[in-house]
Protein backbone atom coordinates (compact mmCIF):
# COMPACT_ATOMS: atom_id res chain seq x y z
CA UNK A 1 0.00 0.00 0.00
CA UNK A 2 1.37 3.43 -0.98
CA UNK A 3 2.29 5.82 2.07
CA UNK A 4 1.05 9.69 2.70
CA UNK A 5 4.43 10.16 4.23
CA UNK A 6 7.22 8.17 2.03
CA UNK A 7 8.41 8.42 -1.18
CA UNK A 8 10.15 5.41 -1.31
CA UNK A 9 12.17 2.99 1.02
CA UNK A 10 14.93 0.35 0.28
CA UNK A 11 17.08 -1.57 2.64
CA UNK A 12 20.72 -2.59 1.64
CA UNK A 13 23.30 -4.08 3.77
CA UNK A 14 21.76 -3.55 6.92
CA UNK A 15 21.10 0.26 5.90
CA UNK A 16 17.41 1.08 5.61
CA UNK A 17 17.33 4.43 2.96
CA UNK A 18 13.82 6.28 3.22
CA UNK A 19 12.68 9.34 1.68
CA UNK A 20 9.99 11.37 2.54
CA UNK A 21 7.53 13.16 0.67
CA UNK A 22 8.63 16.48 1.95
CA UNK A 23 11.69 15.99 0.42
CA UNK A 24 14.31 14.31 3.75
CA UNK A 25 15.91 11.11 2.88
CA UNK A 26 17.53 9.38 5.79
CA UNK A 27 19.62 6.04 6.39
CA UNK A 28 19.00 4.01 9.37
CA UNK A 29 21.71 1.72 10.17
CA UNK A 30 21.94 -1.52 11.88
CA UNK A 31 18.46 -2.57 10.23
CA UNK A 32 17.96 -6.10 10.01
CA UNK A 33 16.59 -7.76 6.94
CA UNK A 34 13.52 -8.91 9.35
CA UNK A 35 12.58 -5.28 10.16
CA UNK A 36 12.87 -4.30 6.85
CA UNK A 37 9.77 -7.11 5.67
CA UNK A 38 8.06 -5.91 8.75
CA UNK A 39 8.42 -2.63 7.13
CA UNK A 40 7.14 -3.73 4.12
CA UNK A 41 3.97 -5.88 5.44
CA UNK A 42 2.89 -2.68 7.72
CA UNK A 43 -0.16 -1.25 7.31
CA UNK A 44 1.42 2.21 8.21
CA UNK A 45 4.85 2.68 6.46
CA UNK A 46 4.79 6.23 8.10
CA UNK A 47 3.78 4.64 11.91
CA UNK A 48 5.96 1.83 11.74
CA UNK A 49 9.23 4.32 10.79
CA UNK A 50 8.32 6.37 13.74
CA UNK A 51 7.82 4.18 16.35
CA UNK A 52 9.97 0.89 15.57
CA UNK A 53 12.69 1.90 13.24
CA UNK A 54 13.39 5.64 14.70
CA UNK A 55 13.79 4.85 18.50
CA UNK A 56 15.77 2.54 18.09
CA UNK A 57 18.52 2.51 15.20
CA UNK A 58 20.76 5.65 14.21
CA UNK A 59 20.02 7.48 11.78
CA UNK A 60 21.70 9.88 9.13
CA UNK A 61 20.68 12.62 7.06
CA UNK A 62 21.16 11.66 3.61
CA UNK A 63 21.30 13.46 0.27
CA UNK A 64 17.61 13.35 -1.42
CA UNK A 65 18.99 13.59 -4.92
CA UNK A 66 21.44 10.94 -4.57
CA UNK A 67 20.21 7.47 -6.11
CA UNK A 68 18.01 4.94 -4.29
């Protein structure tokens, strides 16, 4: 299901890339391959960023432009 509040999302390498529709990309590192399908099953892309990945792996601003 498409989300209100991300463009798109793609996990590499432990490193979960996400960019938002109001134009922040981030990586989140440390992200298990498990997380990232529970990402992807969620019913609320924009919920399950905030309150599973956020809290509780880092995070890094990330260039918007640069190629998911």
């Amino acid at each position: 299901m498409p989300s209100t509040a991300i463009e798109w999302a793609h996990w590499k390498n432990n490193v979960l890339s996400v960019k938002y529709r109001d134009g922040d990309a981030y990586d989140y590192l440390g992200v298990p391959e498990s997380v990232y399908d529970d990402y992807r099953a969620a019913g609320s892309k924009g919920q399950f960023i905030n309150f599973v990945v956020k809290p509780n792996y880092p995070h890094q601003k990330r260039d918007p432009k640069r190629a998911h």
